[in-house]
PDB file of N, CA and C in Angstrom:
ATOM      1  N   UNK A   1       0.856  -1.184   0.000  1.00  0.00           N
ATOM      2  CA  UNK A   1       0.000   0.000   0.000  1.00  0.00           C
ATOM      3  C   UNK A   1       0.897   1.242   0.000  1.00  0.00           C
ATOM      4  N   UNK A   2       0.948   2.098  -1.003  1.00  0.00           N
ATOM      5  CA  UNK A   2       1.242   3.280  -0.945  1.00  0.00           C
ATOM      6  C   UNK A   2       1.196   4.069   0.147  1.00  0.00           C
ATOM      7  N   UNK A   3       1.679   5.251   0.880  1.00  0.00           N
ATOM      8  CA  UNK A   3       1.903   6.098   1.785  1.00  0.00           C
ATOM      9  C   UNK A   3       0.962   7.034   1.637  1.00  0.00           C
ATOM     10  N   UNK A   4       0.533   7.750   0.528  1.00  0.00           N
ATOM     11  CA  UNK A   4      -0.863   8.182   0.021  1.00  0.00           C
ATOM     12  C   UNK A   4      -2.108   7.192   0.170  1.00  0.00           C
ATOM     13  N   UNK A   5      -1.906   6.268   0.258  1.00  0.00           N
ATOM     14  CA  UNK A   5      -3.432   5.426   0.871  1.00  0.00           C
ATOM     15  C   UNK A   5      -3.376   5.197   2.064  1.00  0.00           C
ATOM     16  N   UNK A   6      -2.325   4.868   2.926  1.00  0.00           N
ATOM     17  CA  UNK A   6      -2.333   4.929   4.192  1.00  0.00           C
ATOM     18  C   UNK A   6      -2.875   6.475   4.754  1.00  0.00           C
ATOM     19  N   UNK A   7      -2.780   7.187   4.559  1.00  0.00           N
ATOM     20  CA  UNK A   7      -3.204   8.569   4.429  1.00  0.00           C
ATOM     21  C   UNK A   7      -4.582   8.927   4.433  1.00  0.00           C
ATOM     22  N   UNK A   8      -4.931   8.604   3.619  1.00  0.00           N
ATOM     23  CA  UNK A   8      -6.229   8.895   3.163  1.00  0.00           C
ATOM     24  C   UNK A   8      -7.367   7.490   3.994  1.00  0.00           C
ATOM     25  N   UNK A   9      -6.862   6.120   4.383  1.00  0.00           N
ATOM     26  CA  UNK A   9      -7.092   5.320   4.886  1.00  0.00           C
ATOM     27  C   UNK A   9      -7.134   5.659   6.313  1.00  0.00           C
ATOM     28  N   UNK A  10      -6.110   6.275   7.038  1.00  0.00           N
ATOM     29  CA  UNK A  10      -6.176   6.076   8.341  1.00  0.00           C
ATOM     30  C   UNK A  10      -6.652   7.389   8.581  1.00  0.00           C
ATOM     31  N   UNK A  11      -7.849   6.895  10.285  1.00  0.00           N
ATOM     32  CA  UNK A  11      -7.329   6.244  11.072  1.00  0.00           C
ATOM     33  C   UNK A  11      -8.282   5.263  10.768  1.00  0.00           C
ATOM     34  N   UNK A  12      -9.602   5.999  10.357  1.00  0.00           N
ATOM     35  CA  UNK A  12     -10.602   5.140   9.795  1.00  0.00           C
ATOM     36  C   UNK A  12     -10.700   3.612   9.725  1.00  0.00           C
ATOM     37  N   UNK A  13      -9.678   2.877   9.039  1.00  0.00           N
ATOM     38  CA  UNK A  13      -9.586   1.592   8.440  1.00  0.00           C
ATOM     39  C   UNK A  13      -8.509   0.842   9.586  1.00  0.00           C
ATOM     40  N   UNK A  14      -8.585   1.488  10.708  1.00  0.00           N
ATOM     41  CA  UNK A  14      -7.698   0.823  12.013  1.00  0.00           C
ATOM     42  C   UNK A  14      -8.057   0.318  13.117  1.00  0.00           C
ATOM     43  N   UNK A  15      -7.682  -0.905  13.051  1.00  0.00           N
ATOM     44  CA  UNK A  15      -8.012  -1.125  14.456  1.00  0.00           C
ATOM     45  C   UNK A  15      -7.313  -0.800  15.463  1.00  0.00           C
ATOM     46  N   UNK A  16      -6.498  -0.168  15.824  1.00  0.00           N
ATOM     47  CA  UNK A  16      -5.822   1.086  17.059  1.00  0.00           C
ATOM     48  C   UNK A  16      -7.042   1.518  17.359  1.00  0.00           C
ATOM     49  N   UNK A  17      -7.147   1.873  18.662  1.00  0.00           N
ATOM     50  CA  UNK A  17      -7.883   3.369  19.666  1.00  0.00           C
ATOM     51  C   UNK A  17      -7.424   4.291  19.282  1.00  0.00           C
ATOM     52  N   UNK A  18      -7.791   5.616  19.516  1.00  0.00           N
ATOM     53  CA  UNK A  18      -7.706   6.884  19.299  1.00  0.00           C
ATOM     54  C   UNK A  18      -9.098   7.682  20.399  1.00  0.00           C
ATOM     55  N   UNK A  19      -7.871   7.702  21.209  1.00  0.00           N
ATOM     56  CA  UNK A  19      -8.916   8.922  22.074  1.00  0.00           C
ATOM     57  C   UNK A  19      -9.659   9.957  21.266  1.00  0.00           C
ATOM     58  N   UNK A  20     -11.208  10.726  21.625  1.00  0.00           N
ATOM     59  CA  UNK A  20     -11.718  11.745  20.982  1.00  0.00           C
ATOM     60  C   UNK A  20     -11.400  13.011  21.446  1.00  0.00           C
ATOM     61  N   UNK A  21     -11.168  14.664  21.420  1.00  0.00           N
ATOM     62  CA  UNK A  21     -11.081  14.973  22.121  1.00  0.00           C
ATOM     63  C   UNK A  21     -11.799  16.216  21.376  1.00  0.00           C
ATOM     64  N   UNK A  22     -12.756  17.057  22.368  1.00  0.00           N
ATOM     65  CA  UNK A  22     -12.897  18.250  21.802  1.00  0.00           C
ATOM     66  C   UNK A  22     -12.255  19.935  21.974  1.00  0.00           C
ATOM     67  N   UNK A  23     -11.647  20.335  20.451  1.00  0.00           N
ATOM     68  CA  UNK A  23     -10.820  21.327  20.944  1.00  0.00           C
ATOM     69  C   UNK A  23     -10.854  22.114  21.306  1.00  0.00           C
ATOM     70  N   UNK A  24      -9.816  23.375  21.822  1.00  0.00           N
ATOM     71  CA  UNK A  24     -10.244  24.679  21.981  1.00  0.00           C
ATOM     72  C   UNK A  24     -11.221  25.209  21.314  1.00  0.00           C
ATOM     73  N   UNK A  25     -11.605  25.282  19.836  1.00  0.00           N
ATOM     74  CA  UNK A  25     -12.833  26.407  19.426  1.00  0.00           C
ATOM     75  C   UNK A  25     -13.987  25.732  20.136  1.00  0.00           C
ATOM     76  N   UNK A  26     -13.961  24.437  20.486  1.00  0.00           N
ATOM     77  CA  UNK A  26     -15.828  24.132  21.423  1.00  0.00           C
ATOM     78  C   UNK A  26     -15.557  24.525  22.568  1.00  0.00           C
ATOM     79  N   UNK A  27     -14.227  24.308  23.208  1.00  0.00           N
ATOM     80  CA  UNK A  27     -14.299  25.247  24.471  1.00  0.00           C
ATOM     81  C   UNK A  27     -13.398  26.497  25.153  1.00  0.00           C
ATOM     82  N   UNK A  28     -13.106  27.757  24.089  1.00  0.00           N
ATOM     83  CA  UNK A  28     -12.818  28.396  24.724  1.00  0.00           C
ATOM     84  C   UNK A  28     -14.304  29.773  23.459  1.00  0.00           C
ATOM     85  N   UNK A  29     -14.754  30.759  24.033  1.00  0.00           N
ATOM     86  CA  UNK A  29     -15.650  31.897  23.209  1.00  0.00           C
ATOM     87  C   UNK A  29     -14.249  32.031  22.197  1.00  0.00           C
ATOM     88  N   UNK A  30     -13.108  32.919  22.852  1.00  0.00           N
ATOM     89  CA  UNK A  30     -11.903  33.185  21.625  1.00  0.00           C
ATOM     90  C   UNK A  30     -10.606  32.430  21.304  1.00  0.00           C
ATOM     91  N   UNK A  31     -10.743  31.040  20.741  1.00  0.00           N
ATOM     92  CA  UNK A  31      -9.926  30.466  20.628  1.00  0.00           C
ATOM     93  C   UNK A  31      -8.962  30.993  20.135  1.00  0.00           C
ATOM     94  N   UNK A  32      -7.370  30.359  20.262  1.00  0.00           N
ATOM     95  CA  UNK A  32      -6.424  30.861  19.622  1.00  0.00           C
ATOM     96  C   UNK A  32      -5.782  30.560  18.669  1.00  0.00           C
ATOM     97  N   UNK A  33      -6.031  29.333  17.501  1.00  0.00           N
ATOM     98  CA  UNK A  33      -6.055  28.999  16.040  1.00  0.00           C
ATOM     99  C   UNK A  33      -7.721  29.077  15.877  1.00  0.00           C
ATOM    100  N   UNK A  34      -7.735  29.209  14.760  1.00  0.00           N
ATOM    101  CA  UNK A  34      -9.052  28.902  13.831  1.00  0.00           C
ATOM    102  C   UNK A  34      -8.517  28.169  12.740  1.00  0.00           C
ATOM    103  N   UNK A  35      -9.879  27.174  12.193  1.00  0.00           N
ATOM    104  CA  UNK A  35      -9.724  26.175  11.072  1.00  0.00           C
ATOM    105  C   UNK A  35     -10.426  27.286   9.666  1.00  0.00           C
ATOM    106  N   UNK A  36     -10.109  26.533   8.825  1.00  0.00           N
ATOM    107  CA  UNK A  36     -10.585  27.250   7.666  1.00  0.00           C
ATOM    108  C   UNK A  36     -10.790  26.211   6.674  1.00  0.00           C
ATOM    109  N   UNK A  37     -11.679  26.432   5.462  1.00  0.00           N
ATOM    110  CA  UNK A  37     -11.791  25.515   4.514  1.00  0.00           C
ATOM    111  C   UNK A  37     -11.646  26.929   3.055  1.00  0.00           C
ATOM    112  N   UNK A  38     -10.818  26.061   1.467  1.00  0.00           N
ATOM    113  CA  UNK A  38     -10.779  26.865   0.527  1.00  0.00           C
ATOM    114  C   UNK A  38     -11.051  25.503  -0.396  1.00  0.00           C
ATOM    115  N   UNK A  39     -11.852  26.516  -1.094  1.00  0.00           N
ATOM    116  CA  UNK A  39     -12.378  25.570  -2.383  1.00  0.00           C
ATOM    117  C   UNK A  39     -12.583  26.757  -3.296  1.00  0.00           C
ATOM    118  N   UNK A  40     -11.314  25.592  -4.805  1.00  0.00           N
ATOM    119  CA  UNK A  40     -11.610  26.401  -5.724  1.00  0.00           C
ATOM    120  C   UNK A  40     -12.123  25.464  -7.192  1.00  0.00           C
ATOM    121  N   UNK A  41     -12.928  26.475  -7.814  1.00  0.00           N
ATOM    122  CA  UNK A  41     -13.739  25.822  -8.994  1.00  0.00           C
ATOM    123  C   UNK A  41     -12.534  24.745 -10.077  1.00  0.00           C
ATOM    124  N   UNK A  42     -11.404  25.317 -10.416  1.00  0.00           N
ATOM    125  CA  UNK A  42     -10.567  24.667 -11.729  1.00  0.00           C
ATOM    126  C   UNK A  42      -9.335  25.068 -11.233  1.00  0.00           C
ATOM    127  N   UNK A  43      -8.554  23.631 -11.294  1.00  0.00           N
ATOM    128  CA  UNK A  43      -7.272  24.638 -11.306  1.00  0.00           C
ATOM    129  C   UNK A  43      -6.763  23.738 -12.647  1.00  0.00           C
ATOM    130  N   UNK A  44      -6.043  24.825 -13.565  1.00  0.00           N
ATOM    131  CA  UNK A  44      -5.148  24.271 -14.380  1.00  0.00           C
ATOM    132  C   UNK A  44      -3.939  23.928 -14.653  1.00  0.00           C
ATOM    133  N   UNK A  45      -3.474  22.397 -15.300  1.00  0.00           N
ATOM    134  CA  UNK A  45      -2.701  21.984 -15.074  1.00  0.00           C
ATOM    135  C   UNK A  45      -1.056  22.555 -15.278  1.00  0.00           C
ATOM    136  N   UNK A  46      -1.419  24.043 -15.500  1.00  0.00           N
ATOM    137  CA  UNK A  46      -0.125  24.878 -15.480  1.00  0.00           C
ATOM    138  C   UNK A  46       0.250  25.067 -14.079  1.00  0.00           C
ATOM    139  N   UNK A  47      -0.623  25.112 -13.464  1.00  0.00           N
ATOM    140  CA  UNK A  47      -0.039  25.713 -12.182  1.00  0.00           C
ATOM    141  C   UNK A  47       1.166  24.685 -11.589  1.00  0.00           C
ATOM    142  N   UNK A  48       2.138  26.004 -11.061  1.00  0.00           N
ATOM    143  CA  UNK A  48       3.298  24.961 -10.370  1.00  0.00           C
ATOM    144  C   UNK A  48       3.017  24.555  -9.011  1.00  0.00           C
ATOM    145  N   UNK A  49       2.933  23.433  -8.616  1.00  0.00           N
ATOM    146  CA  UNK A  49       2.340  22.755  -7.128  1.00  0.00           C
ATOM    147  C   UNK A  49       4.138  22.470  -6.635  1.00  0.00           C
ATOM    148  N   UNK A  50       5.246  22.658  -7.127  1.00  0.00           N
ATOM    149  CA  UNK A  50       6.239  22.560  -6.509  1.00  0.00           C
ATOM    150  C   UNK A  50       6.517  24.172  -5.936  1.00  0.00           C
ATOM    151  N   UNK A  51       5.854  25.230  -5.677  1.00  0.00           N
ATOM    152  CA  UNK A  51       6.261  26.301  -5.105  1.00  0.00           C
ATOM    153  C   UNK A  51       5.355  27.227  -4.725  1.00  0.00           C
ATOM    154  N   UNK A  52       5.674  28.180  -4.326  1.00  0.00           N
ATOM    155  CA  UNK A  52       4.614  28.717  -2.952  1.00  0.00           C
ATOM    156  C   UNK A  52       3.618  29.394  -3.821  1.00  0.00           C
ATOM    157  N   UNK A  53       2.594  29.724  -3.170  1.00  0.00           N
ATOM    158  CA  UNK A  53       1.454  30.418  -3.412  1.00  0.00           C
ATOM    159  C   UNK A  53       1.635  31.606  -2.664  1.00  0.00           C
ATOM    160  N   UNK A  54       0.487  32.539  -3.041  1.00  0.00           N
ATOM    161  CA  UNK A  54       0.050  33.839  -1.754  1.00  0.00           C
ATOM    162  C   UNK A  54      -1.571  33.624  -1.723  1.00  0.00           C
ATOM    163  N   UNK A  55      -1.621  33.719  -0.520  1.00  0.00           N
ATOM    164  CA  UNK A  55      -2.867  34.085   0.213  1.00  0.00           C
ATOM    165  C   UNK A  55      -3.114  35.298   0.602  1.00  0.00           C
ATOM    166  N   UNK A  56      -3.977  36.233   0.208  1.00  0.00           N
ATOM    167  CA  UNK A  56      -4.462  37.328   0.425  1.00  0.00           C
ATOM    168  C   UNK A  56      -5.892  38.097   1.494  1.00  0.00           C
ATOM    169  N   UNK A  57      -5.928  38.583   2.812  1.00  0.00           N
ATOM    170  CA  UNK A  57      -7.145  38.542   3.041  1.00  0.00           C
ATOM    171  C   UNK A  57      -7.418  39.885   3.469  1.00  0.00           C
ATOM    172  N   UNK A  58      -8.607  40.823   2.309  1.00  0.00           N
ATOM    173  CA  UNK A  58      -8.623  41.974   2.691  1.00  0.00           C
ATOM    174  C   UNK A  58      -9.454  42.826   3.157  1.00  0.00           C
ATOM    175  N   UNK A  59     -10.032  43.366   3.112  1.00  0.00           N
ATOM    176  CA  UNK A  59     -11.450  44.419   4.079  1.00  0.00           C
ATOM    177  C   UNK A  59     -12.581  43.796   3.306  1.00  0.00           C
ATOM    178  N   UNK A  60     -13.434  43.688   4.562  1.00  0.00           N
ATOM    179  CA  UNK A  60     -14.480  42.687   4.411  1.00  0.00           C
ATOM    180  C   UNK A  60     -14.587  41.253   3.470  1.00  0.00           C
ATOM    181  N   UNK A  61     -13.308  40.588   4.169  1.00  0.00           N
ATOM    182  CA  UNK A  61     -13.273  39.081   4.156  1.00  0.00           C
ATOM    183  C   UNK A  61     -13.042  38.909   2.534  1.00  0.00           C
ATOM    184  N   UNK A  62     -12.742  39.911   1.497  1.00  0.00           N
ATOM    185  CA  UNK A  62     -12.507  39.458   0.178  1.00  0.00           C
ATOM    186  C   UNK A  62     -11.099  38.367   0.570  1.00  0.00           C
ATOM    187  N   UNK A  63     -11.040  37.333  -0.612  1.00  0.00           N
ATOM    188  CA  UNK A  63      -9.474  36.614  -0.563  1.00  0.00           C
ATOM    189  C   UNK A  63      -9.433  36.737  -2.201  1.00  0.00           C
ATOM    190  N   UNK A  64      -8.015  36.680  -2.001  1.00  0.00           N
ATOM    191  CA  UNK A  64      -7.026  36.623  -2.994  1.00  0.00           C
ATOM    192  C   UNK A  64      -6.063  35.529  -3.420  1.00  0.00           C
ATOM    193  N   UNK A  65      -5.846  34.492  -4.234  1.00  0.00           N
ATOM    194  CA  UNK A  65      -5.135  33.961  -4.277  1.00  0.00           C
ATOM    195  C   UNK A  65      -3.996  33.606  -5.860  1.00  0.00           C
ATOM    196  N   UNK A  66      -2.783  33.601  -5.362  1.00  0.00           N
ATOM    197  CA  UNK A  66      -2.018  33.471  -6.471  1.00  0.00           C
ATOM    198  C   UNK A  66      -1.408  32.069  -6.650  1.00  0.00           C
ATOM    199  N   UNK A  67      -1.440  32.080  -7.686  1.00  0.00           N
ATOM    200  CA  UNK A  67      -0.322  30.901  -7.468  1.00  0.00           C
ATOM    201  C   UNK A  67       0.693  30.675  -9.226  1.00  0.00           C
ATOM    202  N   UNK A  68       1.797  30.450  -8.643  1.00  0.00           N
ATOM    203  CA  UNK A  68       2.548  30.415 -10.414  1.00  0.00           C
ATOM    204  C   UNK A  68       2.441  29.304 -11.409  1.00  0.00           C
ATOM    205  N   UNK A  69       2.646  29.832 -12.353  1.00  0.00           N
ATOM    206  CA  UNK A  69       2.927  28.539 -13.646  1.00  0.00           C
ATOM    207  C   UNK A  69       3.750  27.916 -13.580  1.00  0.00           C
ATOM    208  N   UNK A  70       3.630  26.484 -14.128  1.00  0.00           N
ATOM    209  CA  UNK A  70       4.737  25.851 -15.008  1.00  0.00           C
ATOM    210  C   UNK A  70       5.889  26.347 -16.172  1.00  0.00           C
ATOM    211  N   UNK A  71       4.474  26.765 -16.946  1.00  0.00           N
ATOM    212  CA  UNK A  71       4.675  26.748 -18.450  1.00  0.00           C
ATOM    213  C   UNK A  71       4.731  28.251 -19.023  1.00  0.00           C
ATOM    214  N   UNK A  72       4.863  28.902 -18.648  1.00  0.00           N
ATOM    215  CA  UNK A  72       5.393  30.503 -18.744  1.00  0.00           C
ATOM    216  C   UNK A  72       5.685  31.287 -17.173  1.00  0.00           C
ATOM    217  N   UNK A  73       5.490  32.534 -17.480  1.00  0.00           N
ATOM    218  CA  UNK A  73       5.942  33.298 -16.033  1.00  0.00           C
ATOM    219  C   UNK A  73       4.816  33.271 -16.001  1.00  0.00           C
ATOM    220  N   UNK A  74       3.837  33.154 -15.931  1.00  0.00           N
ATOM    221  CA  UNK A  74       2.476  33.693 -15.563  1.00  0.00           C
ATOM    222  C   UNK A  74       1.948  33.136 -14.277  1.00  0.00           C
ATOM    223  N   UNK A  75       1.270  33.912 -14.057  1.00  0.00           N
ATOM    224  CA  UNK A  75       0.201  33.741 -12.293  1.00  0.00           C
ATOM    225  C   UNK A  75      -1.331  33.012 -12.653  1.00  0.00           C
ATOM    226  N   UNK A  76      -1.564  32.294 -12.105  1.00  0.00           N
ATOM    227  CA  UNK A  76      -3.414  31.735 -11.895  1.00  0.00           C
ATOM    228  C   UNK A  76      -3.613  32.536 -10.647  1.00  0.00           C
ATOM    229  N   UNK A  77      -4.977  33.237 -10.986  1.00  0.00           N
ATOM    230  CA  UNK A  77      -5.339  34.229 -10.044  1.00  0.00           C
ATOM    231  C   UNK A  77      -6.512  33.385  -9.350  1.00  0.00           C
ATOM    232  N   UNK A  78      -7.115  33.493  -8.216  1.00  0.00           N
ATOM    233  CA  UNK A  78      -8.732  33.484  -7.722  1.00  0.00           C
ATOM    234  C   UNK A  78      -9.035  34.085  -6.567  1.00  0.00           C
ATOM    235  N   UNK A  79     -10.400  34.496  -6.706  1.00  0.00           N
ATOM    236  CA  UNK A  79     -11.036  35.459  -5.758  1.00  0.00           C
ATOM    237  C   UNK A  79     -12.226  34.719  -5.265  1.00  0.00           C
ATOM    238  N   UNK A  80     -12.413  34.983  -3.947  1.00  0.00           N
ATOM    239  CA  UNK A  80     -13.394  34.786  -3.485  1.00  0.00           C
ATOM    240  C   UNK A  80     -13.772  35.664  -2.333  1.00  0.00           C
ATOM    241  N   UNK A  81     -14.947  35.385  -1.311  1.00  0.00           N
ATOM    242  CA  UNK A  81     -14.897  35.786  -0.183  1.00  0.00           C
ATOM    243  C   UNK A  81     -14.900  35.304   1.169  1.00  0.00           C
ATOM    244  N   UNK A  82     -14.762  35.410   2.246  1.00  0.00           N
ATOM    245  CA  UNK A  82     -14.738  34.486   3.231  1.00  0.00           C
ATOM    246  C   UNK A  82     -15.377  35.027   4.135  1.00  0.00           C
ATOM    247  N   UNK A  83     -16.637  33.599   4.521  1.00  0.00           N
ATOM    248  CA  UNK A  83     -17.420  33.531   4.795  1.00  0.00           C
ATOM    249  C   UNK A  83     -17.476  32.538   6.259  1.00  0.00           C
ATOM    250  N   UNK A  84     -19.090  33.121   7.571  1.00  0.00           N
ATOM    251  CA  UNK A  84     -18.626  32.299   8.206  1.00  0.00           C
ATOM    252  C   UNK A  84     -19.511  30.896   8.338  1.00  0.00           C
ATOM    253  N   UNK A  85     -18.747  30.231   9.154  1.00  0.00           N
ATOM    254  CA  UNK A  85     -19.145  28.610   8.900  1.00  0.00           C
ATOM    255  C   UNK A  85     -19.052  27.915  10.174  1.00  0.00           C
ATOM    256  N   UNK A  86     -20.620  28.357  11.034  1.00  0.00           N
ATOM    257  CA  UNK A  86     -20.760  27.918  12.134  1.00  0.00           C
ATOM    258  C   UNK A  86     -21.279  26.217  12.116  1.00  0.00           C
ATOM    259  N   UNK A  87     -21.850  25.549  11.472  1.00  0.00           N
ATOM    260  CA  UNK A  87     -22.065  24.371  11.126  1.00  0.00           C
ATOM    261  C   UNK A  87     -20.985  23.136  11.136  1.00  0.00           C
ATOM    262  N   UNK A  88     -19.642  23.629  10.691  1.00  0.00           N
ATOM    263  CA  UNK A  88     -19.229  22.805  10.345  1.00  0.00           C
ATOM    264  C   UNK A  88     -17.666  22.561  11.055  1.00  0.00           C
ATOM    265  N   UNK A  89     -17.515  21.286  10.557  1.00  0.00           N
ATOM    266  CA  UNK A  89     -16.075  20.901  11.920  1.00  0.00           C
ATOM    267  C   UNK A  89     -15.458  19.865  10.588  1.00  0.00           C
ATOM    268  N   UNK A  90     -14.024  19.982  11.446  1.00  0.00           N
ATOM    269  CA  UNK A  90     -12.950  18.931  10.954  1.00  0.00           C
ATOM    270  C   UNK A  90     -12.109  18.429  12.080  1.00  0.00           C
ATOM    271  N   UNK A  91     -11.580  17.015  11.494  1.00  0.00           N
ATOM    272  CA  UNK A  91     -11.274  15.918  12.632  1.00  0.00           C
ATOM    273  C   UNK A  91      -9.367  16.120  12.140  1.00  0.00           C
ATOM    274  N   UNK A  92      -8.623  16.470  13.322  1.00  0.00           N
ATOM    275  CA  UNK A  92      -7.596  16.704  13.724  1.00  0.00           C
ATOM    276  C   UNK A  92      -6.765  15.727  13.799  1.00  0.00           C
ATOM    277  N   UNK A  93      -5.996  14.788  13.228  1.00  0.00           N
ATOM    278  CA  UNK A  93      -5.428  13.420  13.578  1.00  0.00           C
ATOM    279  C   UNK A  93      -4.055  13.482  14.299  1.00  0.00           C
ATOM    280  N   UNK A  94      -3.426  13.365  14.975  1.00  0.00           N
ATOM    281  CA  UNK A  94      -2.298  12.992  15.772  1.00  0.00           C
ATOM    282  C   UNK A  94      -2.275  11.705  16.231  1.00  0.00           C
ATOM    283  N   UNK A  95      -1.347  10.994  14.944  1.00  0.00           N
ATOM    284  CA  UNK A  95      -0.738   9.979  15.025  1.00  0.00           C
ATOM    285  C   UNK A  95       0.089   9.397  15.803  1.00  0.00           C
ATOM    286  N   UNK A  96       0.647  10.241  16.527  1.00  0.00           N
ATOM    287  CA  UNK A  96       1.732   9.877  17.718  1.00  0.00           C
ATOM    288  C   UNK A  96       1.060   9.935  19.074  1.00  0.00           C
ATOM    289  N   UNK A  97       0.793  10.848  19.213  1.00  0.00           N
ATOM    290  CA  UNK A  97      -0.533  11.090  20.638  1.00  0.00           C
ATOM    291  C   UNK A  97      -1.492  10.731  20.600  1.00  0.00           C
ATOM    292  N   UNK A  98      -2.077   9.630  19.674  1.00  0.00           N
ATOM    293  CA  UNK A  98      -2.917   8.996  19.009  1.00  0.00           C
ATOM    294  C   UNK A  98      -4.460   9.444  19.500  1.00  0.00           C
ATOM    295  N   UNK A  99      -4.460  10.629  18.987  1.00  0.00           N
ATOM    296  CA  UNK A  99      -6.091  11.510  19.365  1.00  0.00           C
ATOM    297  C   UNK A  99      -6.411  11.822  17.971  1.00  0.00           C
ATOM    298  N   UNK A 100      -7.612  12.067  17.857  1.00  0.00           N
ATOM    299  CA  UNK A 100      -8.544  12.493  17.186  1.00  0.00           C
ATOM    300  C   UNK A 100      -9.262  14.074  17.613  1.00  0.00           C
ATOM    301  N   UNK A 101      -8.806  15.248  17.169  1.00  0.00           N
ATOM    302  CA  UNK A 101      -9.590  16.836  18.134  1.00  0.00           C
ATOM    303  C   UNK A 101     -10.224  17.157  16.731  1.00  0.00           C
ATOM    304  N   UNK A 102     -11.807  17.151  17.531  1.00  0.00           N
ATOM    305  CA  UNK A 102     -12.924  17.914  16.514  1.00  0.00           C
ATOM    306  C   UNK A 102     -12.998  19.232  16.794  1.00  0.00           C
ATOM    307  N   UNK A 103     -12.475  20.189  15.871  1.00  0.00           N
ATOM    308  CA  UNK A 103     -12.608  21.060  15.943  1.00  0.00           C
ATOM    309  C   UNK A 103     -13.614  22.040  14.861  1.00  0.00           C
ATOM    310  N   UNK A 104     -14.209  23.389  14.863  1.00  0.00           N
ATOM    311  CA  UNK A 104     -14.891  23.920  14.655  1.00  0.00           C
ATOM    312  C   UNK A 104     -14.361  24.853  13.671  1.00  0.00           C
ATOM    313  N   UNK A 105     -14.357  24.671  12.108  1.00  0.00           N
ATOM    314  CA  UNK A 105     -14.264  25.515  11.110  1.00  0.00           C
ATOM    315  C   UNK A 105     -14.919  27.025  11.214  1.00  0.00           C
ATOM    316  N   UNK A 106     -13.864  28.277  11.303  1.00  0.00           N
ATOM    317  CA  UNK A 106     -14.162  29.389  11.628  1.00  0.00           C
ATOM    318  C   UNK A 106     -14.652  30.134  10.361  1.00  0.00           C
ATOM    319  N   UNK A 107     -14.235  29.376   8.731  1.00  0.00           N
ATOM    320  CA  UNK A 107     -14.873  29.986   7.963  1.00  0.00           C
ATOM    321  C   UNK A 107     -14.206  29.831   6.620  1.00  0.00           C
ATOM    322  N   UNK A 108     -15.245  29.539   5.163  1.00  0.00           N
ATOM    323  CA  UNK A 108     -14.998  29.005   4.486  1.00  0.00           C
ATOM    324  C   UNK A 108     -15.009  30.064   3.494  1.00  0.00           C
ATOM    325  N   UNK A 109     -14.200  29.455   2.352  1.00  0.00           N
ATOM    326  CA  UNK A 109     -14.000  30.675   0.914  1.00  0.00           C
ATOM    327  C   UNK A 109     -13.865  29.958  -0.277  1.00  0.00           C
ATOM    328  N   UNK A 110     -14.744  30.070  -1.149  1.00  0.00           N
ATOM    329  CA  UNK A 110     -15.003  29.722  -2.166  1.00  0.00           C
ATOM    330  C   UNK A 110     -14.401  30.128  -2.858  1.00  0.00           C
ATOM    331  N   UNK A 111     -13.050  30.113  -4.209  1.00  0.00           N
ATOM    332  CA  UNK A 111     -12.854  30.897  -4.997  1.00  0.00           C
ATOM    333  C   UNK A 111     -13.227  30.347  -6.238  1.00  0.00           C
ATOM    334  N   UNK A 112     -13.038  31.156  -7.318  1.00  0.00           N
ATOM    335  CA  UNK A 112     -13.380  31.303  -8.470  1.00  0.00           C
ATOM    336  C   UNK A 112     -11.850  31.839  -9.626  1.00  0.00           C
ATOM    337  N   UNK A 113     -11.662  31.479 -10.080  1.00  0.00           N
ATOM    338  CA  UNK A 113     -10.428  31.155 -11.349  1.00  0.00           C
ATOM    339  C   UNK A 113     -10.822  32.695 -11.735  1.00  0.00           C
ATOM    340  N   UNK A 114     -10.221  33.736 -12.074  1.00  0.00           N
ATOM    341  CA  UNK A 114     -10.639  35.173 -12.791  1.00  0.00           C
ATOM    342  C   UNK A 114      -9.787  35.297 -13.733  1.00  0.00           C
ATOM    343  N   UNK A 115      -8.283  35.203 -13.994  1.00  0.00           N
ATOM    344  CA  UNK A 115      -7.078  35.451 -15.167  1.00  0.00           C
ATOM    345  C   UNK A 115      -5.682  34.866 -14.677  1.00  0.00           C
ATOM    346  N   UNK A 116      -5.086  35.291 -15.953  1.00  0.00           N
ATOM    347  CA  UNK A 116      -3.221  34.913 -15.169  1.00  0.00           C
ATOM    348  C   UNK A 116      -3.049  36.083 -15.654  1.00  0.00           C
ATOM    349  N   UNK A 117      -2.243  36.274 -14.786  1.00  0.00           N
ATOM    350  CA  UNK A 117      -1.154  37.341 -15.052  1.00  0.00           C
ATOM    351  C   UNK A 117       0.369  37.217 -14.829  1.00  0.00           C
ATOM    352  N   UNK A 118       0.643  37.644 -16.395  1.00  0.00           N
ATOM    353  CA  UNK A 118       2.403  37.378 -17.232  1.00  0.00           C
ATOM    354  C   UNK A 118       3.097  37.981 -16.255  1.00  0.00           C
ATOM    355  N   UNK A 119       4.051  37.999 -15.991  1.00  0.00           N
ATOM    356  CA  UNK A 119       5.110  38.208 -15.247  1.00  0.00           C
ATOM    357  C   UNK A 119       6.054  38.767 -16.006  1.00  0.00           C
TER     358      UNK A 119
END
C-alpha cells in the first residue's frame, strides 16, 4: 500500500484506539487557532504545485489567491470571499498522541479562477 493510501485510509480503516477529544474552538468563546476551509472551482494543469502560493485577506473578508505557472511566467489568479461557517467541523489526527480533536471551522472561501497574469 502506498503512503498516500495509508493517508487517506487512516485512522478510519484501524483497528488502534484513538482517544476523541474536543478542541479549543468548542471550548474556549476566543480560541487561539481557527480552522478554515478553501475551495476552488478549476485549477489548471499549469499551475506549479512545486512552489509557494500567496494568500491574500482583505477588508471585508474578500481573498485573494495566487499561485505560479509551469509553463510561462504567468500567475493563476482566484477570488473569493470568506465567509462564516458555524455548522461545520474537521477531525484533527495525531498519530503519535494517538487523538482524534474535533474542531470547529471558523470559515470558508469559495474561490473562483478570474485570469493569469504574465510576469
Amino acid at each position: 500500500m502506498s503512503s498516500s493510501q495509508q493517508e487517506l485510509e487512516f485512522p478510519f480503516d484501524s483497528e488502534e484506539e484513538y482517544e476523541l477529544i474536543l478542541g479549543e474552538s468548542f471550548l474556549s468563546s476566543r480560541p487561539n487557532t481557527g480552522f478554515h476551509t478553501i475551495r476552488y472551482d478549476f485549477k489548471p494543469a499549469s499551475v506549479d504545485t512545486s512552489q509557494a502560493g500567496s494568500l491574500d485577506v482583505g477588508k471585508g473578508g474578500e481573498v485573494n489567491v495566487s499561485l505560479p505557472n509551469t509553463q510561462d511566467s504567468g500567475t493563476t489568479v482566484y477570488r473569493g470571499s470568506k465567509k462564516p461557517c458555524p455548522k461545520e467541523c474537521v477531525l484533527v489526527v495525531d498519530r503519535g498522541k494517538r487523538t482524534i480533536t474535533l474542531e470547529r471551522l471558523a470559515s470558508t472561501v469559495q474561490l473562483k479562477k478570474i485570469r493569469y497574469i504574465f510576469g
